[in-house]
N, C-alpha and C. Protein backbone atom coordinates (compact mmCIF):
# COMPACT_ATOMS: atom_id res chain seq x y z
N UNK A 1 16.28 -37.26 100.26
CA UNK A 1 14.97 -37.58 99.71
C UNK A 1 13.92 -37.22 100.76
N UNK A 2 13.03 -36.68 100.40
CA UNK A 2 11.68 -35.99 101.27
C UNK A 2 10.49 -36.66 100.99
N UNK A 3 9.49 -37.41 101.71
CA UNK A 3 8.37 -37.52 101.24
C UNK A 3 7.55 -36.94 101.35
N UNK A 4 6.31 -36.86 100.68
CA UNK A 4 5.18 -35.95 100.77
C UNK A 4 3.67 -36.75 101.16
N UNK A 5 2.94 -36.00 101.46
CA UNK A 5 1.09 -37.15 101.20
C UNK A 5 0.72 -36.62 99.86
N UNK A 6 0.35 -38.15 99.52
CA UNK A 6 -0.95 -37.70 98.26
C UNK A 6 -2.16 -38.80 98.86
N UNK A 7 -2.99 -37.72 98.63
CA UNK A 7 -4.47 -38.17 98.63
C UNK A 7 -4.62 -37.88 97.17
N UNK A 8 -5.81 -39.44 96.74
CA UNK A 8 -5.96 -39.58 95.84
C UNK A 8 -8.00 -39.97 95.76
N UNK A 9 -7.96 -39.17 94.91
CA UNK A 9 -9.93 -39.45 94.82
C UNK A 9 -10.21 -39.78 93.41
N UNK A 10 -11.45 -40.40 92.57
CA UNK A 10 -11.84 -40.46 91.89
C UNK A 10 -13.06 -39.94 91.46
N UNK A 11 -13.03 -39.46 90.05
CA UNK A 11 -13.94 -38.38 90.03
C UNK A 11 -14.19 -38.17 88.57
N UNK A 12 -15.31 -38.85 88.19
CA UNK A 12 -15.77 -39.52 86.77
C UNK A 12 -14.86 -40.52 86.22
N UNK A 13 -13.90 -40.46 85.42
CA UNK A 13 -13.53 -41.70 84.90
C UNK A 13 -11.43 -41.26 85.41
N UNK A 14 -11.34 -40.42 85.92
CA UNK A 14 -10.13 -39.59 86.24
C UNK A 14 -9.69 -40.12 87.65
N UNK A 15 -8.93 -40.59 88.18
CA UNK A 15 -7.90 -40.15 89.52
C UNK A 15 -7.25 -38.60 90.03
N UNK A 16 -7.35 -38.19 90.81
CA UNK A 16 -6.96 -37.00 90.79
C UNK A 16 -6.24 -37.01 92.18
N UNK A 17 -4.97 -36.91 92.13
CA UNK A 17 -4.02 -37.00 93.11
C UNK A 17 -3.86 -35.77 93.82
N UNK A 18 -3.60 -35.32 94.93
CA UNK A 18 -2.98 -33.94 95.68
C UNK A 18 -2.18 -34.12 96.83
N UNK A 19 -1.51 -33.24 96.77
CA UNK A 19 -0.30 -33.25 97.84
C UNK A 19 -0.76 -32.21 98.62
N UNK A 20 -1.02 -32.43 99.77
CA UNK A 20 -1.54 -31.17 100.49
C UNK A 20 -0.61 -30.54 101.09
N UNK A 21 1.00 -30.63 101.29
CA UNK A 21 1.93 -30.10 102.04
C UNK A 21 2.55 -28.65 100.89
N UNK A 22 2.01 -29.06 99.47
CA UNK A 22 2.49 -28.31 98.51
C UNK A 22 1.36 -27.40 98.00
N UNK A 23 0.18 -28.34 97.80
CA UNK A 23 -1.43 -27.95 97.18
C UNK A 23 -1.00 -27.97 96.06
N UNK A 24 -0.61 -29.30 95.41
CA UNK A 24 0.01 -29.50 94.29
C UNK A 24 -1.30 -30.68 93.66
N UNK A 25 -2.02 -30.40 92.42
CA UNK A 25 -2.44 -31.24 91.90
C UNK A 25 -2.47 -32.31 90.84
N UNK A 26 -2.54 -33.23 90.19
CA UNK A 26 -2.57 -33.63 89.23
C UNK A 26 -3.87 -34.67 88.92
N UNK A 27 -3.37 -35.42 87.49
CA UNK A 27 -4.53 -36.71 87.87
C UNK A 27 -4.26 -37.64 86.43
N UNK A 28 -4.76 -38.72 86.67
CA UNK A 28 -4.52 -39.76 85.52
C UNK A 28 -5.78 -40.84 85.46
N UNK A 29 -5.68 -41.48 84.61
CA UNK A 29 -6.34 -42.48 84.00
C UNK A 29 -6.35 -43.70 85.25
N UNK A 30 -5.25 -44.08 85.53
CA UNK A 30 -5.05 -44.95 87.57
C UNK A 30 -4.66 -44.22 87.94
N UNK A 31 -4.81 -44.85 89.06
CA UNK A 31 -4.22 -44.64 90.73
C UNK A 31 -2.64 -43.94 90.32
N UNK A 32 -2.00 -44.94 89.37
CA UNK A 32 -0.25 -45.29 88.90
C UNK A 32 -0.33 -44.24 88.26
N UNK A 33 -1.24 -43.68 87.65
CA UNK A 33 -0.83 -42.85 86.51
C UNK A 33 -0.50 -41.18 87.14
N UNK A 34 -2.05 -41.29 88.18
CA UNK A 34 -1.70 -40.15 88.58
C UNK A 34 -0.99 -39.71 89.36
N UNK A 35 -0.23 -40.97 90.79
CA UNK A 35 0.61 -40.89 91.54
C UNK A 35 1.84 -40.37 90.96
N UNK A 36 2.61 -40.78 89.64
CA UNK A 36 3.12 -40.48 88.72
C UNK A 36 3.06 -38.66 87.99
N UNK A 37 1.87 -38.34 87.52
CA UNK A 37 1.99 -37.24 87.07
C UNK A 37 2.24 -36.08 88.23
N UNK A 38 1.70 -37.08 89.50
CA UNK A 38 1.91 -35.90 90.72
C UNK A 38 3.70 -36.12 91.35
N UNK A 39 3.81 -36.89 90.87
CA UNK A 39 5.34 -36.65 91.55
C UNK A 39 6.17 -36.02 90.59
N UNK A 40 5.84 -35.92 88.92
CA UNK A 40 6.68 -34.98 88.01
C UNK A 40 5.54 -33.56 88.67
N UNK A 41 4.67 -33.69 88.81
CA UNK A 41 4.17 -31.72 89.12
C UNK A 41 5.04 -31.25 90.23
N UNK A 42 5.61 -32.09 90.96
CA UNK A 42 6.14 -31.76 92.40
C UNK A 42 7.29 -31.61 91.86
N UNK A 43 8.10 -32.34 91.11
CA UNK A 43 9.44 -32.27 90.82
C UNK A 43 9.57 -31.17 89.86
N UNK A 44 8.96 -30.45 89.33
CA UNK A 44 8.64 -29.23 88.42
C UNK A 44 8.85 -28.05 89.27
N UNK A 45 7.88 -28.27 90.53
CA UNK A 45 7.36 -27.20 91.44
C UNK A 45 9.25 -27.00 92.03
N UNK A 46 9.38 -28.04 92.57
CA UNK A 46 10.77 -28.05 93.34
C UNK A 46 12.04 -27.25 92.68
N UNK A 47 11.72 -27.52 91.33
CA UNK A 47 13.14 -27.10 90.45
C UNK A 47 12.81 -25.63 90.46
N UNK A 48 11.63 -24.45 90.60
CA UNK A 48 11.79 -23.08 91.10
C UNK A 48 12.21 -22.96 92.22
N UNK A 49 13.43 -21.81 91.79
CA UNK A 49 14.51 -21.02 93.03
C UNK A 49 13.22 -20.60 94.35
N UNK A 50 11.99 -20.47 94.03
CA UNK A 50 11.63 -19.78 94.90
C UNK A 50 10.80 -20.95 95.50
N UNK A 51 10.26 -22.53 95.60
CA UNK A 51 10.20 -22.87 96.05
C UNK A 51 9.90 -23.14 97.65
N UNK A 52 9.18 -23.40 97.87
CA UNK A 52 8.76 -23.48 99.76
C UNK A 52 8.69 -24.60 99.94
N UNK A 53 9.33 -24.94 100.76
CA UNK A 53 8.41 -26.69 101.53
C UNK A 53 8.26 -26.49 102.61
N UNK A 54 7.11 -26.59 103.47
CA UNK A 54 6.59 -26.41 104.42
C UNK A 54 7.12 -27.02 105.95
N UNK A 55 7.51 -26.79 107.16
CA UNK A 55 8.10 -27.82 107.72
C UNK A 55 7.37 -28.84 108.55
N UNK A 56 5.97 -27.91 108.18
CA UNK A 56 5.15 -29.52 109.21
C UNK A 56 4.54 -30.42 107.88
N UNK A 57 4.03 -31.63 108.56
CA UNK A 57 3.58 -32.75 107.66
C UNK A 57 1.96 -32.69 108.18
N UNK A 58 1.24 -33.20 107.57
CA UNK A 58 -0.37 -33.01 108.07
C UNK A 58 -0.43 -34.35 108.16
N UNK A 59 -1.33 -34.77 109.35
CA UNK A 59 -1.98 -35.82 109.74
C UNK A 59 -2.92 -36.26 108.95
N UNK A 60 -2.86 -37.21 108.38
CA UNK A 60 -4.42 -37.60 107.63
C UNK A 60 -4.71 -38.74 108.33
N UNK A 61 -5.79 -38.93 108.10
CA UNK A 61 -6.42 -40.04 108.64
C UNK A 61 -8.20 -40.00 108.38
N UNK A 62 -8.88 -40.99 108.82
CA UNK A 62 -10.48 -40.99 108.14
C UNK A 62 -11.16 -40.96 109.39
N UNK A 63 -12.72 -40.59 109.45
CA UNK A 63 -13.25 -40.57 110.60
C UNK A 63 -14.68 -41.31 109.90
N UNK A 64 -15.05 -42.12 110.75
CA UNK A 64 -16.44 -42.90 110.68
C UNK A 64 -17.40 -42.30 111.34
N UNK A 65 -18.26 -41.90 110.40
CA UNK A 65 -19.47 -40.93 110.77
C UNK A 65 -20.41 -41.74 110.61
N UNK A 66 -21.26 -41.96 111.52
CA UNK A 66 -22.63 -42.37 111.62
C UNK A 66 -23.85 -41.47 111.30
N UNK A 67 -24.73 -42.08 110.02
CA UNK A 67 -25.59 -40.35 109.21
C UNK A 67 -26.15 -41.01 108.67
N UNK A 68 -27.52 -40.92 108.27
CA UNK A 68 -28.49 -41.30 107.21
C UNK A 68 -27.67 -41.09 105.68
N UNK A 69 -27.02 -40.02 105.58
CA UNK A 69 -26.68 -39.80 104.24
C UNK A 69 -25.15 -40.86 104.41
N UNK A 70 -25.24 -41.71 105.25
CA UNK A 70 -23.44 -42.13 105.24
C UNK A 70 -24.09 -44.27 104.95
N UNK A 71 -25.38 -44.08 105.08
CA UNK A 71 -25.69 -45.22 105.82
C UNK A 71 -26.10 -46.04 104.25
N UNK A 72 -26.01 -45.95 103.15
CA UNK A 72 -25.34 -46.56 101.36
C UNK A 72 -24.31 -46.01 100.94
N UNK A 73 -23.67 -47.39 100.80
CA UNK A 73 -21.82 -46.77 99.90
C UNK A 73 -22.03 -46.11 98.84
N UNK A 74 -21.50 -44.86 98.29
CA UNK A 74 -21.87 -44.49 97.49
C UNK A 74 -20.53 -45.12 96.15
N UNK A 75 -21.61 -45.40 95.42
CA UNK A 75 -20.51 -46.26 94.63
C UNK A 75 -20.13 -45.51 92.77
N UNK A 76 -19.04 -45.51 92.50
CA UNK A 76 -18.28 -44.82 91.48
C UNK A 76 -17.93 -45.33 90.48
């Protein structure tokens, strides 16, 4: 078993999940839904012979920027 990252954003009334080790997208109605549709897009992707998985993993993480444009949550 392999794990992957998904980053997950919201974006009008949609979740939209991505795996950046694949650049695999999907998205759902929740968080659940789309975590979900992104792990059948991955398991789709996987079942082609020609398939790649990459061997590094990417670091994610968030950075706190101090900015006039940062300084109201922008809310969704």
């Amino acid at each position: 078993m392999t794990g992957f990252s998904a980053i997950i954003t919201k974006e009008d009334e949609w979740y939209v999940s991505w795996c950046p080790e694949l650049d695999i997208a999907s998205q759902g109605k929740t968080v659940e839904g789309a975590l979900e549709n992104l792990r059948e897009a991955i398991e789709l992707y996987l079942e082609d012979e020609d398939a790649e998985i990459p061997e590094r993993k990417p670091l994610i993480t968030t950075l706190e920027i101090k900015h006039e444009k940062t300084a109201h949550p922008v809310v969704s």
